[in-house]
Protein backbone atom coordinates (compact mmCIF):
# COMPACT_ATOMS: atom_id res chain seq x y z
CA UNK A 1 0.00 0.00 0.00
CA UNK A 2 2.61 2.74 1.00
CA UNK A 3 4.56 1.68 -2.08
CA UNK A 4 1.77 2.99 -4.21
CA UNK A 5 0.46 5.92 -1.73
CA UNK A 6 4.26 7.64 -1.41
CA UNK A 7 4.58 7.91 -5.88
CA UNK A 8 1.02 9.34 -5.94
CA UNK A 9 1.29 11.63 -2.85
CA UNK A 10 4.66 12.86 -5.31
CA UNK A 11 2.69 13.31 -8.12
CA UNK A 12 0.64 15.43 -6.51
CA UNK A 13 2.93 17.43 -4.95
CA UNK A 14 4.97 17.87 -8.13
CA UNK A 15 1.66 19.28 -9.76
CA UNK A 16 0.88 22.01 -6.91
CA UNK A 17 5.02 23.23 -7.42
CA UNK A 18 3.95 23.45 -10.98
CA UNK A 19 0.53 25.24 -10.46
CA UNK A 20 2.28 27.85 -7.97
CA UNK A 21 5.38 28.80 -10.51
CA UNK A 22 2.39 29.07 -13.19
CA UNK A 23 0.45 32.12 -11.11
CA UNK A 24 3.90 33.47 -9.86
CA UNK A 25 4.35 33.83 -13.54
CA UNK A 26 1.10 35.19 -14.58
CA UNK A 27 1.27 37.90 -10.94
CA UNK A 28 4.42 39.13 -12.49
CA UNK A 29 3.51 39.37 -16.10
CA UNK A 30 0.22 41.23 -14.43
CA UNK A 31 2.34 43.71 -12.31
CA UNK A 32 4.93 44.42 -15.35
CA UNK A 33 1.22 45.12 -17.38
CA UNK A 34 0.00 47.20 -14.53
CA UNK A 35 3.16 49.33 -14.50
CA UNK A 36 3.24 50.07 -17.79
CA UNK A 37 -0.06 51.14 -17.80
CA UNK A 38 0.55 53.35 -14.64
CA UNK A 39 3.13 55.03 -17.10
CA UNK A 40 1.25 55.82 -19.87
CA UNK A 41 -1.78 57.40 -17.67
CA UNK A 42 1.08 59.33 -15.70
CA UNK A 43 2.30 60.94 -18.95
CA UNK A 44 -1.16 61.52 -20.73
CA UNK A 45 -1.75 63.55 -17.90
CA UNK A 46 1.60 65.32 -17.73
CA UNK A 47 0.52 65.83 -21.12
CA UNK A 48 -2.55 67.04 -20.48
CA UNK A 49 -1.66 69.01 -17.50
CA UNK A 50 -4.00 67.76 -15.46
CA UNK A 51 -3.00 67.45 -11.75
CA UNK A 52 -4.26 64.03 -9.96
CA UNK A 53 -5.04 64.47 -6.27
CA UNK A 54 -6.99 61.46 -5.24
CA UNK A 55 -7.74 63.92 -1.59
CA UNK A 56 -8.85 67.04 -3.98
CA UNK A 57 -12.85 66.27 -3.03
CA UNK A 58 -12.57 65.11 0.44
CA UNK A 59 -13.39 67.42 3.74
CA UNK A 60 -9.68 69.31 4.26
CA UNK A 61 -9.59 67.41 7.85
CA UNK A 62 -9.63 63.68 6.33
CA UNK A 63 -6.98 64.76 3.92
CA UNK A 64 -5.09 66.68 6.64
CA UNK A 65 -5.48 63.52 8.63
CA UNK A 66 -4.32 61.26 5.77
CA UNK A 67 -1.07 63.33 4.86
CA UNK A 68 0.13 62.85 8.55
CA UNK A 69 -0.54 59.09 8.77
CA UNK A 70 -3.32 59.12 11.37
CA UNK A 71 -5.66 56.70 10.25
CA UNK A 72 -7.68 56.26 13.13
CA UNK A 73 -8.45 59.89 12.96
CA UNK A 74 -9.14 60.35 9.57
CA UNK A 75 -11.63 57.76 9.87
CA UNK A 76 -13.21 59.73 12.62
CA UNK A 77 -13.35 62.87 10.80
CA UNK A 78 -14.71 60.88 7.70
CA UNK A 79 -17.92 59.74 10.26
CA UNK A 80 -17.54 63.33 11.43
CA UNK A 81 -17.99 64.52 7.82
CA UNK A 82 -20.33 62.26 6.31
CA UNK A 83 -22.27 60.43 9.03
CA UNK A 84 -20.79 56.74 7.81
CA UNK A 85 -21.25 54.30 10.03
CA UNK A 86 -17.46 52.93 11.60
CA UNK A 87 -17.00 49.77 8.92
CA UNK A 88 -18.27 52.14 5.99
CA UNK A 89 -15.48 55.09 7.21
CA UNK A 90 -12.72 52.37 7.88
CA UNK A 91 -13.02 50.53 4.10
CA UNK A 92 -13.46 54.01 2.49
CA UNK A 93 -9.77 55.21 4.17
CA UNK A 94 -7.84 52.06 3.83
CA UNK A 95 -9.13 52.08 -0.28
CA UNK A 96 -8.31 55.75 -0.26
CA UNK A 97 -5.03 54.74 1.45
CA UNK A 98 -4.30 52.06 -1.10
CA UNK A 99 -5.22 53.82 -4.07
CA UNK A 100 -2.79 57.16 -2.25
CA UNK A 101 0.00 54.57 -1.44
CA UNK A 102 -0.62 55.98 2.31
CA UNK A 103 0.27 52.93 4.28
């Protein structure tokens, strides 16, 4: 029995390895994609001289908050601002953050 468990338990070990260095592939041909197209938006709007601010349309306290890296209080000034309940203000900063690159 183990003599025929131990070659299949390879086999299918062998085909996970294979599966994982197939979406490692396809997540980096995705993020080379995804910077090139960061590159060409970045100079049509050079181009266009249009200035992105992602913070432009939010309350100046959130965005103050956001530039100085306090999260917890930009989410309370969001609530403040908006009257979002706490889940709706927390997934609306950390996107915001995300889309920013605020970490």
């Amino acid at each position: 029995m183990n003599t025929v468990v131990f070659p299949a338990f390879l086999c299918v070990f062998a085909v996970l390895v294979l599966l994982a260095q197939l979406r490692a592939s396809a997540m980096a041909g995705r993020t080379v994609a995804l910077a090139r197209l960061e590159a060409k938006v970045d100079l049509l709007l050079k181009n266009a001289n249009i200035k992105y601010d992602p913070t432009a349309n939010l309350p100046p306290d959130v965005a103050d908050a956001l530039r100085r890296g306090a999260k917890i209080e930009a989410i309370k000034c969001y609530r403040n601002a908006t009257g979002a309940g706490l889940k709706e203000a927390k997934d609306f900063i950390e996107s915001l953050q995300r889309r920013v690159g605020i970490m």
